[in-house]
N, C-alpha and C. Protein backbone atom coordinates (compact mmCIF):
# COMPACT_ATOMS: atom_id res chain seq x y z
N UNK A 1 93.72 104.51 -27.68
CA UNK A 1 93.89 104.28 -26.24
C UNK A 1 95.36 104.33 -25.85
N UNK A 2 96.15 103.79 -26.74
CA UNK A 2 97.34 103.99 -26.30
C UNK A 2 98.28 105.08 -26.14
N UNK A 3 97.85 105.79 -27.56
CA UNK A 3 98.55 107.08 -27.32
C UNK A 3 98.01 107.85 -26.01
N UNK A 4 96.61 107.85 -25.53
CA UNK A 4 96.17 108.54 -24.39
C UNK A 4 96.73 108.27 -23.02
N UNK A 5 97.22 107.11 -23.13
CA UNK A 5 98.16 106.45 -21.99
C UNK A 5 99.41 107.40 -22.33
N UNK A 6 100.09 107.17 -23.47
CA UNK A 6 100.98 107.88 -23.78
C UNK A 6 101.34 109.61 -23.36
N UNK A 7 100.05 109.97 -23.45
CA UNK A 7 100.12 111.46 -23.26
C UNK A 7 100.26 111.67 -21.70
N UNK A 8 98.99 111.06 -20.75
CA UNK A 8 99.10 110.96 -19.46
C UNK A 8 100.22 111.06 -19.10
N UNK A 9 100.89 109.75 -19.28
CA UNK A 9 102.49 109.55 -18.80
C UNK A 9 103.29 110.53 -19.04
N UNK A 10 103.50 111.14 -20.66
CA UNK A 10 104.29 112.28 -20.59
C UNK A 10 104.28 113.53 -19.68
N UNK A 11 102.54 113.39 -19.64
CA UNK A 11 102.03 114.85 -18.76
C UNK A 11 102.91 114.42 -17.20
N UNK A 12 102.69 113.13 -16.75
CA UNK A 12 102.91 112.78 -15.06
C UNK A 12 104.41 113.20 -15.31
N UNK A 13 105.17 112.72 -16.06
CA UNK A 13 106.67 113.53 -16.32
C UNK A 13 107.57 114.60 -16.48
N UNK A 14 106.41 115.19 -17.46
CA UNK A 14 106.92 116.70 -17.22
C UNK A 14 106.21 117.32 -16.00
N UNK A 15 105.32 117.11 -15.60
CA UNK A 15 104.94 117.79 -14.24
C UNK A 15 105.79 117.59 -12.89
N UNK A 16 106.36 115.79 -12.83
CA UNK A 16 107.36 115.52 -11.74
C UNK A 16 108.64 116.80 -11.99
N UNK A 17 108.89 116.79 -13.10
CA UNK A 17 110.41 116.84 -13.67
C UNK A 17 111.02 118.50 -13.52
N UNK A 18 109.10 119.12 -13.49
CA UNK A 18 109.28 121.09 -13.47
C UNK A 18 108.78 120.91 -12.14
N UNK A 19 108.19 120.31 -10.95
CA UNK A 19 107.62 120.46 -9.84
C UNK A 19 108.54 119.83 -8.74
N UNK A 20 109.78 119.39 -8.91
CA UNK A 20 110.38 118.75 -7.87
C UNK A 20 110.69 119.77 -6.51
N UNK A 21 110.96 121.12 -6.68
CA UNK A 21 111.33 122.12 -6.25
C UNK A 21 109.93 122.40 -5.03
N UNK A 22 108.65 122.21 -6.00
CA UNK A 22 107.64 122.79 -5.29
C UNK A 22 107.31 122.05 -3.99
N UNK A 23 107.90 120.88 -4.35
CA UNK A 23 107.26 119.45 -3.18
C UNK A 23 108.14 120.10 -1.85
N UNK A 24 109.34 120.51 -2.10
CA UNK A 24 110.62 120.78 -0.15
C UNK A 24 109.42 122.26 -0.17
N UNK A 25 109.36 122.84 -0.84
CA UNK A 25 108.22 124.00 -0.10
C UNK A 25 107.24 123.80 0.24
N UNK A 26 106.72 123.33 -0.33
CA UNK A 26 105.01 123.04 0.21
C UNK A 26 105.19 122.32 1.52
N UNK A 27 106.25 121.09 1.36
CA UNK A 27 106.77 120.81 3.09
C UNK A 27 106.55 122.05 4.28
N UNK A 28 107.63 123.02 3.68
CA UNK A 28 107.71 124.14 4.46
C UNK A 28 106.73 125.21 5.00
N UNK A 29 105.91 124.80 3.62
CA UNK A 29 104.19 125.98 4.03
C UNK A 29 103.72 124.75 5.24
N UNK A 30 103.37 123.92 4.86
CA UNK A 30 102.70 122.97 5.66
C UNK A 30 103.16 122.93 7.06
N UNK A 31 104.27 123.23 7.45
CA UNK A 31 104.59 122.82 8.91
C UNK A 31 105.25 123.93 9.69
N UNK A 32 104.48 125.53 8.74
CA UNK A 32 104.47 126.69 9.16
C UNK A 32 102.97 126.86 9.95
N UNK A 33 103.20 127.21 11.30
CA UNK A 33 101.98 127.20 11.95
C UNK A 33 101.20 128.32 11.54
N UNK A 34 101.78 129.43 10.95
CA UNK A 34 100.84 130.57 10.47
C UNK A 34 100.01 130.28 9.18
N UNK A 35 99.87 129.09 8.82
CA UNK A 35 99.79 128.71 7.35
C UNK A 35 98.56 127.44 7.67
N UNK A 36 97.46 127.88 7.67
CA UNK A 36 96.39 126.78 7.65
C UNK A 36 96.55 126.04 6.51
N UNK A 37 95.94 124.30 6.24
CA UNK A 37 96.39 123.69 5.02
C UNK A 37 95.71 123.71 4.01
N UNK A 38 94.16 124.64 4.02
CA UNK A 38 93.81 124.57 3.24
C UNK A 38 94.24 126.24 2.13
N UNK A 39 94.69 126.94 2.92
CA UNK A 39 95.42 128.11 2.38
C UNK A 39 96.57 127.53 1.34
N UNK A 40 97.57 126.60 1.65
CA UNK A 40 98.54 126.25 1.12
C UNK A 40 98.01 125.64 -0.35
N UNK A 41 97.07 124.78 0.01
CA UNK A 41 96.40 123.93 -1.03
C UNK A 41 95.74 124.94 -2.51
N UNK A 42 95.48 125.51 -1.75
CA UNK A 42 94.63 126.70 -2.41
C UNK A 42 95.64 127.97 -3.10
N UNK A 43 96.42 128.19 -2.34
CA UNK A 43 97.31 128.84 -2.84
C UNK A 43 98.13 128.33 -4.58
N UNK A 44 98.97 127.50 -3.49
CA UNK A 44 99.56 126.23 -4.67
C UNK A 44 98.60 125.75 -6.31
N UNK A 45 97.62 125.80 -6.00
CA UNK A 45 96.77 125.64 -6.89
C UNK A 45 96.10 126.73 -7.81
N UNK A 46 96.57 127.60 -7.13
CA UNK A 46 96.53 129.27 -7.59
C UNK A 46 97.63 129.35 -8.75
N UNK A 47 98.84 129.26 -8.04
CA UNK A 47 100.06 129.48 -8.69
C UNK A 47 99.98 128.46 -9.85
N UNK A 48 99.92 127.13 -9.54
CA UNK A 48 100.10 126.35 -11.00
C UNK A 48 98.98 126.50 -12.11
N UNK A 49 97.89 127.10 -11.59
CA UNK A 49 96.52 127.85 -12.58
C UNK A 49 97.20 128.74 -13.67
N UNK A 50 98.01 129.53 -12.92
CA UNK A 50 98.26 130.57 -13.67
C UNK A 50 99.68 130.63 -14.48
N UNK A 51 100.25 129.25 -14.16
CA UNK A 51 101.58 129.02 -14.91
C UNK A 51 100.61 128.40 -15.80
N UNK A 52 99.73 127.28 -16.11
CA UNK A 52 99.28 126.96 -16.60
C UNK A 52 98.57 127.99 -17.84
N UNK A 53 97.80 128.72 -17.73
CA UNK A 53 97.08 129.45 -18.37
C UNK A 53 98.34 130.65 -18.97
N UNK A 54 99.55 130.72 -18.56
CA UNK A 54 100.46 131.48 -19.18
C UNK A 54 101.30 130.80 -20.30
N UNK A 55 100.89 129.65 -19.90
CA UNK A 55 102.16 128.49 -20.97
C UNK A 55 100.84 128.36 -22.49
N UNK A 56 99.47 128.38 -21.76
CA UNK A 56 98.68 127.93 -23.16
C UNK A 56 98.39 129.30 -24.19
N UNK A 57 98.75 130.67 -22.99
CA UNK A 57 98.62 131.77 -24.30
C UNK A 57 100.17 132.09 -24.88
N UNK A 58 101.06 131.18 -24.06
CA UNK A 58 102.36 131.56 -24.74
C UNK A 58 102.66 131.16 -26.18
N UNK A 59 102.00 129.42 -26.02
CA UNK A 59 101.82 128.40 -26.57
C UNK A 59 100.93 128.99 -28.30
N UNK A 60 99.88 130.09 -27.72
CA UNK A 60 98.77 129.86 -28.58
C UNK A 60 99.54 131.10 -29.58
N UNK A 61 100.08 132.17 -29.20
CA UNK A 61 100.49 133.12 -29.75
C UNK A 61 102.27 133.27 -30.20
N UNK A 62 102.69 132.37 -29.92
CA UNK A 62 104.18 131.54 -30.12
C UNK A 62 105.27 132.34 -29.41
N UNK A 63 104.94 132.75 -28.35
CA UNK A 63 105.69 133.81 -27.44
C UNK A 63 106.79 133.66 -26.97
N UNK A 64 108.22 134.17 -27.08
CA UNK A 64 108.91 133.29 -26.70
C UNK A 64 109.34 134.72 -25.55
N UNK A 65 109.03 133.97 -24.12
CA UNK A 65 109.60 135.01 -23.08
C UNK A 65 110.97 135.10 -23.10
N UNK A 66 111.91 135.99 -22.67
CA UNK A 66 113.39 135.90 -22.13
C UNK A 66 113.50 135.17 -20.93
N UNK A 67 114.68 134.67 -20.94
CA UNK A 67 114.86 133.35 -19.88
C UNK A 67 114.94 134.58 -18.79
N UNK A 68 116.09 136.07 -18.74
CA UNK A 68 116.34 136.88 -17.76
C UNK A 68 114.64 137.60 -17.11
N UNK A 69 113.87 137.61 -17.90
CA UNK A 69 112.72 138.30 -17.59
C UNK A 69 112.07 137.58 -16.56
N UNK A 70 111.74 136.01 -16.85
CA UNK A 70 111.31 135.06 -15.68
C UNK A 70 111.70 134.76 -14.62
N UNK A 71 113.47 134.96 -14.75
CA UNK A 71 114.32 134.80 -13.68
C UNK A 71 113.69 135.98 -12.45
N UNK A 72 113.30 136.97 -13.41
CA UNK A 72 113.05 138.22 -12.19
C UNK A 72 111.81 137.68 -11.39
N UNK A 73 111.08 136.80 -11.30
CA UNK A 73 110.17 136.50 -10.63
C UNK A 73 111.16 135.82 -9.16
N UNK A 74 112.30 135.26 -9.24
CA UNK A 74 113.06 134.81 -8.03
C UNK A 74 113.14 135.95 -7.05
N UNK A 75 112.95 137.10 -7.21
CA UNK A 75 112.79 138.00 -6.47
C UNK A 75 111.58 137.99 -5.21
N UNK A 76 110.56 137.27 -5.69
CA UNK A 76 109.30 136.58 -4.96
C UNK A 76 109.79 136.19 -3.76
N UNK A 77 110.23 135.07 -3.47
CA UNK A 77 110.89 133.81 -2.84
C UNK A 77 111.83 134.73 -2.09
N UNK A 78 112.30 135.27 -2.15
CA UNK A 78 113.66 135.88 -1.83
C UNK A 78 112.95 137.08 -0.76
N UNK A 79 112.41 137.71 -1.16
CA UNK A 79 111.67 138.72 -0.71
C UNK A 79 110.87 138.20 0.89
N UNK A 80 109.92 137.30 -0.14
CA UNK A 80 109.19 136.34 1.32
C UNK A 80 110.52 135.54 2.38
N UNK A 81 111.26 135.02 2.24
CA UNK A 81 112.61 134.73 2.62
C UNK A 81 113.14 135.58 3.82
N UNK A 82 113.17 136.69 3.54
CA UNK A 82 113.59 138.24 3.84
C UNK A 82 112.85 138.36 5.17
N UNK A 83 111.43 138.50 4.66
CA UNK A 83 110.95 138.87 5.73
C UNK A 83 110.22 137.69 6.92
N UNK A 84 110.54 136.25 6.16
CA UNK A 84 109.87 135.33 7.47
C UNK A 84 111.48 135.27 8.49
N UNK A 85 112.39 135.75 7.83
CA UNK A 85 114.00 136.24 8.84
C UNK A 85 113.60 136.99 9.72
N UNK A 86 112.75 138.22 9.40
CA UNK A 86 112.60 139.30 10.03
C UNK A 86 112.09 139.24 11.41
N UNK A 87 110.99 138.14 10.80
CA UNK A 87 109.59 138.04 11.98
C UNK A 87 110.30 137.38 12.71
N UNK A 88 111.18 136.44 12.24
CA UNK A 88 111.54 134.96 13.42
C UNK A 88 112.46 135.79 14.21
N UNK A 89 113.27 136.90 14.29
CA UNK A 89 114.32 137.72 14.79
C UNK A 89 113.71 138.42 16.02
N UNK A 90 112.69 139.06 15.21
CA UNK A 90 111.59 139.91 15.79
C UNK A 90 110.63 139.40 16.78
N UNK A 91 110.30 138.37 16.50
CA UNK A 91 108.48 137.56 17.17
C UNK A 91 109.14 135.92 17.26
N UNK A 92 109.67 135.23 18.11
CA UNK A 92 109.67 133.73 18.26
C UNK A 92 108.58 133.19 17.87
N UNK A 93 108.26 131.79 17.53
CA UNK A 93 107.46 131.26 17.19
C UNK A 93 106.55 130.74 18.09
N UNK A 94 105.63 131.21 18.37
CA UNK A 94 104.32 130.61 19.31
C UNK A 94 103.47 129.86 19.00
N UNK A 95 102.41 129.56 19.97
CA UNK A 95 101.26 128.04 19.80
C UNK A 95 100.11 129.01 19.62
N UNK A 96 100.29 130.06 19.48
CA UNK A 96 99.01 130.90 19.31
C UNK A 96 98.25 130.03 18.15
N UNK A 97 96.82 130.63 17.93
CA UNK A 97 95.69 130.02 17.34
C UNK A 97 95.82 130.92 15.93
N UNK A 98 95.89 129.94 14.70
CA UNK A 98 95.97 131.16 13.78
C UNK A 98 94.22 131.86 13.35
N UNK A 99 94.10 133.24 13.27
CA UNK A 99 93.00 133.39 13.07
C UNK A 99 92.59 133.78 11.51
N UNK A 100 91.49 134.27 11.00
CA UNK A 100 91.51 134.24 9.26
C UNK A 100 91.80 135.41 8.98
N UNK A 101 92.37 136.18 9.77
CA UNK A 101 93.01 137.23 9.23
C UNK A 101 94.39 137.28 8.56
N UNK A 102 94.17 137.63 7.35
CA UNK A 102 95.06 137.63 6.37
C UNK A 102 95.30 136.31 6.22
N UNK A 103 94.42 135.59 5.72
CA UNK A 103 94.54 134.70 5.01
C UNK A 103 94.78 134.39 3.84
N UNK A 104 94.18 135.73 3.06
CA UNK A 104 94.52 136.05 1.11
C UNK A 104 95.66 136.31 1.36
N UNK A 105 96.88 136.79 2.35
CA UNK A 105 98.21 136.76 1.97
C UNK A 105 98.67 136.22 2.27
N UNK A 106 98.38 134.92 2.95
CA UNK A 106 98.63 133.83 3.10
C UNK A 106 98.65 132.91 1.74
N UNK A 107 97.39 132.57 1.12
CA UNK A 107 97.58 132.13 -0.24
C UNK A 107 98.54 132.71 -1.19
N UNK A 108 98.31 133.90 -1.07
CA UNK A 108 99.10 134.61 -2.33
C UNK A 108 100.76 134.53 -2.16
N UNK A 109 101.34 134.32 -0.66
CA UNK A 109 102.56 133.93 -0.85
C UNK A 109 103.11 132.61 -1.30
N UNK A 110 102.09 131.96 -1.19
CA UNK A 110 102.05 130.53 -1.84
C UNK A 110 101.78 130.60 -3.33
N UNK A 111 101.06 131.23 -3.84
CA UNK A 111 101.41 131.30 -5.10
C UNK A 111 102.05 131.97 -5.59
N UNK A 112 102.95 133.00 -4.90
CA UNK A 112 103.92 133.33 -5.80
C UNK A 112 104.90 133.26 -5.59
N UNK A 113 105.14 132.05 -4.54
CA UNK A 113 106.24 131.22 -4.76
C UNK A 113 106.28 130.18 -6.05
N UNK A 114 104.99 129.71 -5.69
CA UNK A 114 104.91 128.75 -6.62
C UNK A 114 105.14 129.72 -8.43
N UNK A 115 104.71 130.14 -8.12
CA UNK A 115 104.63 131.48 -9.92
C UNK A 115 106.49 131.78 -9.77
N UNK A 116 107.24 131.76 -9.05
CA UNK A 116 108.63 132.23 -8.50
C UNK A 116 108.98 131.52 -9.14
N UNK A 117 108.59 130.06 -8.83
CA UNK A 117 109.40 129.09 -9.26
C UNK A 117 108.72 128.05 -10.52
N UNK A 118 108.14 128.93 -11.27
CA UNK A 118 107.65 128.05 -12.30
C UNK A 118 107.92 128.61 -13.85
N UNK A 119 109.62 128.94 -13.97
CA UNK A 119 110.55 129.51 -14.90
C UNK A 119 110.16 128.07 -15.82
N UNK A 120 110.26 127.09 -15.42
CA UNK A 120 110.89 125.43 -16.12
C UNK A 120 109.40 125.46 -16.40
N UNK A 121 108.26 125.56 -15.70
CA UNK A 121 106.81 125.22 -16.33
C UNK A 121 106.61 125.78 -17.27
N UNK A 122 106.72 127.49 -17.93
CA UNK A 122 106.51 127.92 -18.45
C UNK A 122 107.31 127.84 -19.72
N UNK A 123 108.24 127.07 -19.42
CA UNK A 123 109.01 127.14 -20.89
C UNK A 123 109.05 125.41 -21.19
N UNK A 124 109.07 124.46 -20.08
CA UNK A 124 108.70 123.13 -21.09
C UNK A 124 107.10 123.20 -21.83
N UNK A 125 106.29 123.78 -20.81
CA UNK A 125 105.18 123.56 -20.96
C UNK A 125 104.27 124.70 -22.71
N UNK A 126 105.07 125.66 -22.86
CA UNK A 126 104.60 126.20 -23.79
C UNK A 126 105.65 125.28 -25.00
N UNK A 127 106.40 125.39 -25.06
CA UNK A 127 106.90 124.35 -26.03
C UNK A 127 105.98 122.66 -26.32
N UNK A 128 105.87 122.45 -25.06
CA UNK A 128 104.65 121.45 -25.22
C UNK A 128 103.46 121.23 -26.21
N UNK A 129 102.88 122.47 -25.42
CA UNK A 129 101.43 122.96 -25.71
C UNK A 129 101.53 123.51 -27.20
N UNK A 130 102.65 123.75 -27.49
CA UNK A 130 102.74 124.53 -28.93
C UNK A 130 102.62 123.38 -29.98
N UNK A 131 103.00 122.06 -29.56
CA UNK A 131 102.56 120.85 -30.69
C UNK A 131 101.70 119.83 -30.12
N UNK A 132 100.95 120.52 -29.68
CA UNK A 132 99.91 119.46 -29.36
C UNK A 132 98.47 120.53 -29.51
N UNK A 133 97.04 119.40 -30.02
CA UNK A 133 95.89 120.00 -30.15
C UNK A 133 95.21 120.26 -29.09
N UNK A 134 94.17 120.86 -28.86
CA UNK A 134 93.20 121.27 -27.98
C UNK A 134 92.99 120.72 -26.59
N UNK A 135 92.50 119.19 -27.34
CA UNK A 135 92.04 118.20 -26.26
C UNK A 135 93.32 117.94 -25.73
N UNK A 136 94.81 117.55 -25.95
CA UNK A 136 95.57 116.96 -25.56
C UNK A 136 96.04 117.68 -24.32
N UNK A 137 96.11 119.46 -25.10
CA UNK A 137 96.59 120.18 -23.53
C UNK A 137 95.58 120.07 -22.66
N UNK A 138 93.75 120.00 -22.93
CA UNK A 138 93.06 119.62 -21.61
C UNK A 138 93.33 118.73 -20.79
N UNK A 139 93.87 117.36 -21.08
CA UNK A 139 94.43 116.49 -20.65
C UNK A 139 95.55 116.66 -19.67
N UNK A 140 96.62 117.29 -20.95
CA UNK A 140 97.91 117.73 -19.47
C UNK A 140 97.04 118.82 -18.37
N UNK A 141 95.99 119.34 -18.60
CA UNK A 141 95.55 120.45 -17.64
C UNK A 141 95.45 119.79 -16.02
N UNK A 142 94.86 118.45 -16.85
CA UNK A 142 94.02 117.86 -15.79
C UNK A 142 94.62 116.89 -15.37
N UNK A 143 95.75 116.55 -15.60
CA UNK A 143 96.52 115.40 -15.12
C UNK A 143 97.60 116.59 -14.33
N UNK A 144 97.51 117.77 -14.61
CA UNK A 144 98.35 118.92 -13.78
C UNK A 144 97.70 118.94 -12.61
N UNK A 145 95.94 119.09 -12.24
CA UNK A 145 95.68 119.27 -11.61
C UNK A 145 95.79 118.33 -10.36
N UNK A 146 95.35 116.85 -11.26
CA UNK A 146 95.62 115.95 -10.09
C UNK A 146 97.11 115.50 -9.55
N UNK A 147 97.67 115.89 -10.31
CA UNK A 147 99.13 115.52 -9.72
C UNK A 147 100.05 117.00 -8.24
N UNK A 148 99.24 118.05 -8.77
CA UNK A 148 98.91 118.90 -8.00
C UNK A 148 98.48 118.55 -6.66
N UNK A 149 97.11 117.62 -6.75
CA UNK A 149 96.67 117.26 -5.06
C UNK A 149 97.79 116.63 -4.80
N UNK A 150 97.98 115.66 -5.74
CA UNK A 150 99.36 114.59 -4.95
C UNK A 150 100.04 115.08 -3.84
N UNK A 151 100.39 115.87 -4.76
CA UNK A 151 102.13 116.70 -4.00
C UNK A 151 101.39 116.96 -2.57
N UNK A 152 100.80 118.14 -2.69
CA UNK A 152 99.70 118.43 -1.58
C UNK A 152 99.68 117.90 -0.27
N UNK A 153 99.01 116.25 -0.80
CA UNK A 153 99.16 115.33 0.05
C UNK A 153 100.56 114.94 0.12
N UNK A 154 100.94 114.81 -0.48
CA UNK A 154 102.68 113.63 0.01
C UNK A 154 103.48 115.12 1.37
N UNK A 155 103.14 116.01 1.04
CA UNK A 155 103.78 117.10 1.54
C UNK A 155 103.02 117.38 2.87
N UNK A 156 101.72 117.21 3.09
CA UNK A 156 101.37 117.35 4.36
C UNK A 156 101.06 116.13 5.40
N UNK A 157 101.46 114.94 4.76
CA UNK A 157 101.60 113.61 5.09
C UNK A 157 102.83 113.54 5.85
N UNK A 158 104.03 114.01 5.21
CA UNK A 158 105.37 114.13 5.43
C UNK A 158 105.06 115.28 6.94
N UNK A 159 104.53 116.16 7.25
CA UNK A 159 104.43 117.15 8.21
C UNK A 159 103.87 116.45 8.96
N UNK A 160 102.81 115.87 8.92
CA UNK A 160 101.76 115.03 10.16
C UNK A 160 102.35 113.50 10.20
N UNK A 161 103.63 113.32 9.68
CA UNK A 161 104.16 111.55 10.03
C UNK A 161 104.35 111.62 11.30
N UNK A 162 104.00 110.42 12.20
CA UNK A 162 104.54 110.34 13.51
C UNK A 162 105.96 110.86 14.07
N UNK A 163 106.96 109.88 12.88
CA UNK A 163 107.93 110.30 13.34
C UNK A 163 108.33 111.19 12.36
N UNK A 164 108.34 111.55 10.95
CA UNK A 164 109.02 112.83 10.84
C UNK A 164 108.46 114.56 10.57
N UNK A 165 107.20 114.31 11.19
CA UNK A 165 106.11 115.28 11.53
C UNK A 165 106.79 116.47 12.67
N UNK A 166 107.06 115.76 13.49
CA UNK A 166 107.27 116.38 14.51
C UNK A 166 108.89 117.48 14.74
N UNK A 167 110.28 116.73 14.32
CA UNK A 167 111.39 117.54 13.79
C UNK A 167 110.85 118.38 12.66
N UNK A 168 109.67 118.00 11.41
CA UNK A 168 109.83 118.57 10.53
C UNK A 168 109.13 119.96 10.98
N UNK A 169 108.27 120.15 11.93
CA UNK A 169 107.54 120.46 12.43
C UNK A 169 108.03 121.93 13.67
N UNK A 170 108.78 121.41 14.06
CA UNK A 170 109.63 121.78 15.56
C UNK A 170 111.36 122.67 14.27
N UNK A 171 111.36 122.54 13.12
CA UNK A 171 112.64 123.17 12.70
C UNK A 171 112.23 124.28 11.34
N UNK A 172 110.85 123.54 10.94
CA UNK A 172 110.80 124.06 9.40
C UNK A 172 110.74 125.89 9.57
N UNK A 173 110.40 126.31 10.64
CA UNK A 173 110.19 128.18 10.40
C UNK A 173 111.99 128.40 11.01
N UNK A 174 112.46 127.88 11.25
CA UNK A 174 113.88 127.94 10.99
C UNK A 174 114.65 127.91 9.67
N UNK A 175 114.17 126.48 8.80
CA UNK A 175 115.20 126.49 7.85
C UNK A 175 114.22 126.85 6.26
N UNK A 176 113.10 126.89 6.41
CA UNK A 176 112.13 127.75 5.52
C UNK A 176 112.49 129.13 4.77
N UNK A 177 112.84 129.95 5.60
CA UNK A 177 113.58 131.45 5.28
C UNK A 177 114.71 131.27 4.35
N UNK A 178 115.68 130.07 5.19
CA UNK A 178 116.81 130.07 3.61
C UNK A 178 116.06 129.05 2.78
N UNK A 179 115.50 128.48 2.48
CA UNK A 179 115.40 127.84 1.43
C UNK A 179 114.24 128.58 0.60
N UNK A 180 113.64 129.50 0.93
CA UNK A 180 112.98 130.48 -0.22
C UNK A 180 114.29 131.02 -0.78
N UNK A 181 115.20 132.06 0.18
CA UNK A 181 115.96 132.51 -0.55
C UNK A 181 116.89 132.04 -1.29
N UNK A 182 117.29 130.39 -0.71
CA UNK A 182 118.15 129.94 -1.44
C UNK A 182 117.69 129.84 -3.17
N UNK A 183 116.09 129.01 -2.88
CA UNK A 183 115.74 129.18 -4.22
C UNK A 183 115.55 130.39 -5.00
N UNK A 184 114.52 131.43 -4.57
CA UNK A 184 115.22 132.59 -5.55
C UNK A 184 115.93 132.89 -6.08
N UNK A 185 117.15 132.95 -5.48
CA UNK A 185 118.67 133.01 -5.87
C UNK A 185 119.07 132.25 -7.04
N UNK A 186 117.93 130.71 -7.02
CA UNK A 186 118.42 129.73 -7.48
C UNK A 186 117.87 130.11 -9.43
N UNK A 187 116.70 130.97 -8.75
CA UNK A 187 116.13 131.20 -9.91
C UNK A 187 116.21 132.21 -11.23
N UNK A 188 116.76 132.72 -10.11
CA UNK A 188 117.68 134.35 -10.30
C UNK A 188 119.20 134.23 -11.50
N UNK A 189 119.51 132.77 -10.94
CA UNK A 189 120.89 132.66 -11.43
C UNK A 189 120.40 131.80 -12.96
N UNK A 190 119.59 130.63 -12.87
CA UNK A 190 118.99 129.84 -14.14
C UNK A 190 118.32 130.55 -15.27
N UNK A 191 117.90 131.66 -14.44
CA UNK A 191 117.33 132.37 -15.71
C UNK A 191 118.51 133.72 -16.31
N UNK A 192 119.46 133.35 -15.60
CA UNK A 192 120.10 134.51 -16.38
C UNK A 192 120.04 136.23 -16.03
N UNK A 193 119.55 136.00 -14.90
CA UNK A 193 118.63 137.87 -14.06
C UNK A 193 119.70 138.12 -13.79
N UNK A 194 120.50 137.85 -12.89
CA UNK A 194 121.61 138.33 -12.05
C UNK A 194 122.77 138.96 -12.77
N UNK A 195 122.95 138.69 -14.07
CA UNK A 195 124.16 139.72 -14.98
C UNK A 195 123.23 141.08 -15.30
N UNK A 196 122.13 140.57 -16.20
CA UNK A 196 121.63 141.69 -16.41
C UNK A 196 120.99 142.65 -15.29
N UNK A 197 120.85 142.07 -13.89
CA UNK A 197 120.53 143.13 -13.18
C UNK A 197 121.87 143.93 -12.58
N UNK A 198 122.79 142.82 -12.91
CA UNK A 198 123.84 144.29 -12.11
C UNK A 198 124.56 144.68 -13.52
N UNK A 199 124.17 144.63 -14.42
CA UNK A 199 124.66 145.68 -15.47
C UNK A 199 123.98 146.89 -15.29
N UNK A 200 122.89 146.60 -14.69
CA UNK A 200 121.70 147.61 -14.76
C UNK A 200 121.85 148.61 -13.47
N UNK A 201 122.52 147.94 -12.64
CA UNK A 201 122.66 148.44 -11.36
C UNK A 201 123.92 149.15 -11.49
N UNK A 202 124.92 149.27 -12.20
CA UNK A 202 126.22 149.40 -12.82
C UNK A 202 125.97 150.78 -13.44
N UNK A 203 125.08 150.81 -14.29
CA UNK A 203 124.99 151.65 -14.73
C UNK A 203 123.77 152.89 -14.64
């Protein structure tokens, strides 16, 4: 029993410790009016599926990715970044009704932000998974998952607070655009992408 306490806790730790990043975005999906909340939810839950399921075959086959190769996923973030600049330049932000059109690219930019920014999941988490048995990574799966709603909630709680709902609400498709790109950039630079892409570009 104790060690199972033990594991939990580690899992709630390394999940805070690689997910801090995801919580100021998911803010930002959330109090994007083009962005229904169950898209975000769904999305988000997309993306950490599949960091997940990349860390346990990394894990299972002893894979060791390049830090520069993951970095290239900051390109994601950066990209989406790019173009919610474009629209806000282009199209002000209105009270229009969002309808379900294009809603799968709605999710999918949510998860691949979230996949953008899950360089640190994929490499604590296969190192993890690489000494631990079967049942234990089901465990972190599922203590991923629920710590997953958490965020979720703490993040669309924070959008619908009385009082900081409403600034967060009234500014976020303003300061949303840089903070994808900031992070890209951010991701771009941690993993080491940015020499090797302009060597590449260099030559």
């Amino acid at each position: 029993m104790h060690s199972f306490v033990t594991l939990v806790a580690l899992a709630i730790v390394v999940f805070v410790s690689t997910n801090i990043d995801d919580a100021f975005v998911l803010v930002g999906f959330f109090a994007d009016k083009n962005f229904r909340a169950h898209d975000v939810v769904i999305g988000q839950y997309a993306g950490i599926s599949v960091l997940y399921v990349i860390s346990v075959i990394a894990a299972l086959i002893s894979l060791v990715i390049p830090a520069a190769y993951i970095g290239l996923l900051g390109l994601a973030p950066i990209l989406i970044g790019i173009k919610k600049l474009y629209h806000l330049w282009r199209d002000p932000p209105t009270e229009e009704p969002i309808t379900d059109t294009g809603r799968q690219g709605r999710r999918l930019a949510v998860a691949a932000v979230t996949l953008a920014n899950g360089g640190d999941n994929i490499a604590v988490y296969t190192a993890l998974f690489a000494t631990r048995e079967g049942f234990e990574v089901s465990v972190i799966g599922v203590v991923s998952a629920v710590m997953t709603a958490l965020w979720c909630l703490v993040a669309h709680w924070l959008v619908n607070h009385k009082t900081l709902g409403l600034p967060i609400r009234a500014q976020a498709h303003r300061v949303v655009p840089f903070v994808l790109i900031g992070l890209g950039i951010l991701i771009l630079i941690r993993g080491g992408t940015i020499r090797p892409l302009g060597i590449a570009l260099w030559y």
